[in-house]
Protein backbone atom coordinates (compact mmCIF):
# COMPACT_ATOMS: atom_id res chain seq x y z
CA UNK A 1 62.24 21.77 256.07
CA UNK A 2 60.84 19.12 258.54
CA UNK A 3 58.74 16.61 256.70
CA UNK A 4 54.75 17.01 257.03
CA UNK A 5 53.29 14.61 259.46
CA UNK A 6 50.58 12.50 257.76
CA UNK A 7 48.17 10.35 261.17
CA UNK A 8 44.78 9.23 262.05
CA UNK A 9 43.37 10.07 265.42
CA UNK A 10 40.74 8.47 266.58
CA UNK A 11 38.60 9.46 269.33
CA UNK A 12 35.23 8.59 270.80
CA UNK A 13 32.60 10.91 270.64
CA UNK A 14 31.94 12.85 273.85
CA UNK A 15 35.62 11.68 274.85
CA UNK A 16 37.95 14.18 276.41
CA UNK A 17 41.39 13.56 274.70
CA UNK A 18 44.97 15.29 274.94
CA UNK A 19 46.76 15.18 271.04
CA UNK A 20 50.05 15.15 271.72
CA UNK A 21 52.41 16.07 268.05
CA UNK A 22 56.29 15.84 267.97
CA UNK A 23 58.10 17.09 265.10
CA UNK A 24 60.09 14.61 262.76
CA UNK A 25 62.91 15.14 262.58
CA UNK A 26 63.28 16.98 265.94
CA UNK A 27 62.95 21.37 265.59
CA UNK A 28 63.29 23.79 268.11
CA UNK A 29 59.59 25.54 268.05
CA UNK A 30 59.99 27.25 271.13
CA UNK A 31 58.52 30.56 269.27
CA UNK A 32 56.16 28.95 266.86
CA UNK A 33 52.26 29.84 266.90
CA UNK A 34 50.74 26.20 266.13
CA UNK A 35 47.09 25.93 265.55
CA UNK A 36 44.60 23.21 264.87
CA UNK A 37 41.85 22.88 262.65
CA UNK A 38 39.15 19.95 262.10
CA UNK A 39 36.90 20.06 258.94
CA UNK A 40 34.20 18.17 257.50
CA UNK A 41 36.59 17.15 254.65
CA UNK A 42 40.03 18.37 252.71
CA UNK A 43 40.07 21.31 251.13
CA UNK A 44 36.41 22.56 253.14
CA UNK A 45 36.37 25.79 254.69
CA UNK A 46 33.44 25.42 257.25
CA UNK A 47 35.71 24.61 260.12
CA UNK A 48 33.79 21.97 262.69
CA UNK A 49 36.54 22.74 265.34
CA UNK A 50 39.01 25.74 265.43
CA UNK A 51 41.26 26.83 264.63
CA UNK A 52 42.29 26.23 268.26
CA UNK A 53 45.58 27.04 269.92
CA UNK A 54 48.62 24.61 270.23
CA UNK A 55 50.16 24.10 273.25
CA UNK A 56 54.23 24.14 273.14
CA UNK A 57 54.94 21.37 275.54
CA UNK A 58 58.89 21.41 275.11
CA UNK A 59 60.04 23.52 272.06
CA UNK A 60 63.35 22.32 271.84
CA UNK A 61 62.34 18.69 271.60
CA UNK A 62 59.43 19.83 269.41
CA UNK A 63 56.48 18.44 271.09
CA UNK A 64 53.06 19.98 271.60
CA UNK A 65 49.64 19.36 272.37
CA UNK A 66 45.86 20.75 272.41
CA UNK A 67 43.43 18.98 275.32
CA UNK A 68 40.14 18.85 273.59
CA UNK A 69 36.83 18.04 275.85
CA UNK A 70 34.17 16.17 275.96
CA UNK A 71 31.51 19.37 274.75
CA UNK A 72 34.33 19.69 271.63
CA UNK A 73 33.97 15.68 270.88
CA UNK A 74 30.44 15.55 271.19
CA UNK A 75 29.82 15.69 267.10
CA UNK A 76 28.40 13.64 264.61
CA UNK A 77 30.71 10.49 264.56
CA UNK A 78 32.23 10.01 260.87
CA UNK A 79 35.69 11.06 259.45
CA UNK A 80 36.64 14.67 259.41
CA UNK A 81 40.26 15.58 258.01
CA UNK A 82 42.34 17.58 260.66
CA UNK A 83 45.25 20.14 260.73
CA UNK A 84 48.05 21.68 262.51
CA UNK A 85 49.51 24.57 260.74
CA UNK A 86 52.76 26.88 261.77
CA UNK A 87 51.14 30.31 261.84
CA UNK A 88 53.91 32.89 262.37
CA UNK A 89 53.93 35.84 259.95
CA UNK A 90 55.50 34.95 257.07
CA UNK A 91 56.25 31.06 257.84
CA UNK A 92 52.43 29.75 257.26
CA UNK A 93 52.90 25.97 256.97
CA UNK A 94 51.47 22.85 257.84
CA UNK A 95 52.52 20.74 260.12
CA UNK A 96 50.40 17.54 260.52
CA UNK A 97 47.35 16.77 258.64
CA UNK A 98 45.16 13.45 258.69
CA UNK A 99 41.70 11.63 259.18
CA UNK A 100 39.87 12.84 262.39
CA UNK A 101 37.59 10.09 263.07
CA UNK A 102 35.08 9.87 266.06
CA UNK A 103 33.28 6.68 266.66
CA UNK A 104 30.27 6.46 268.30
CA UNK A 105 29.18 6.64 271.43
CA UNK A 106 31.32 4.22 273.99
CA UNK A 107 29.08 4.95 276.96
CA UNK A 108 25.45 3.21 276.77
CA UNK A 109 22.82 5.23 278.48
CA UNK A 110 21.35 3.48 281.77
CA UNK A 111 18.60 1.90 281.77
CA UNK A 112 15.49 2.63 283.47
CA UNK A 113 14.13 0.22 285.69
CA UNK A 114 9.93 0.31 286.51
């Protein structure tokens, strides 16, 4: 069984970001159901985000992806705990798990001038 693939992603808050994930050691998951979850913490079940679809990218070099946008990203920056779990009947694992962590704002609102 491939190892479990332990990463922090950080990400601004508001930012529209594509998380790209390839398997280590390389696996064919051409047929795999891959879904992402973000949480306030481990072990929480009050999901912030998801669990939100996986997008195969190239199953038999095991890569995937999931775009999230800015509407997803706009929450309250701090560290959440994320994870990608293999969801086919029967072969319910996890994939990746880590620290989510959005930072604040990047973008400084204008400012007015009188």
């Amino acid at each position: 069984m491939p190892a479990l693939v332990d990463q922090t992603i950080t990400v601004y808050r508001g930012e529209a970001v594509t998380l790209n994930f390839t398997m280590d050691p390389v696996e064919d998951i051409t047929t795999w159901t891959l879904y992402l979850t973000i949480t306030r913490g481990s072990n929480k079940t009050v999901k912030v985000l998801g669990p939100l679809l996986m997008t195969i990218v190239n199953g038999a070099a095991g890569t995937f992806r999931r775009i999230l946008t800015e509407e997803q990203l706009d929450i309250f920056p701090t560290t959440y705990r994320f994870d990608v779990w293999r969801t086919d009947e029967g072969l319910e694992q996890p994939k990746a798990i880590g620290d989510f962590i959005i930072l604040g704002n990047s973008r400084v609102p204008p400012v007015e001038v009188i």
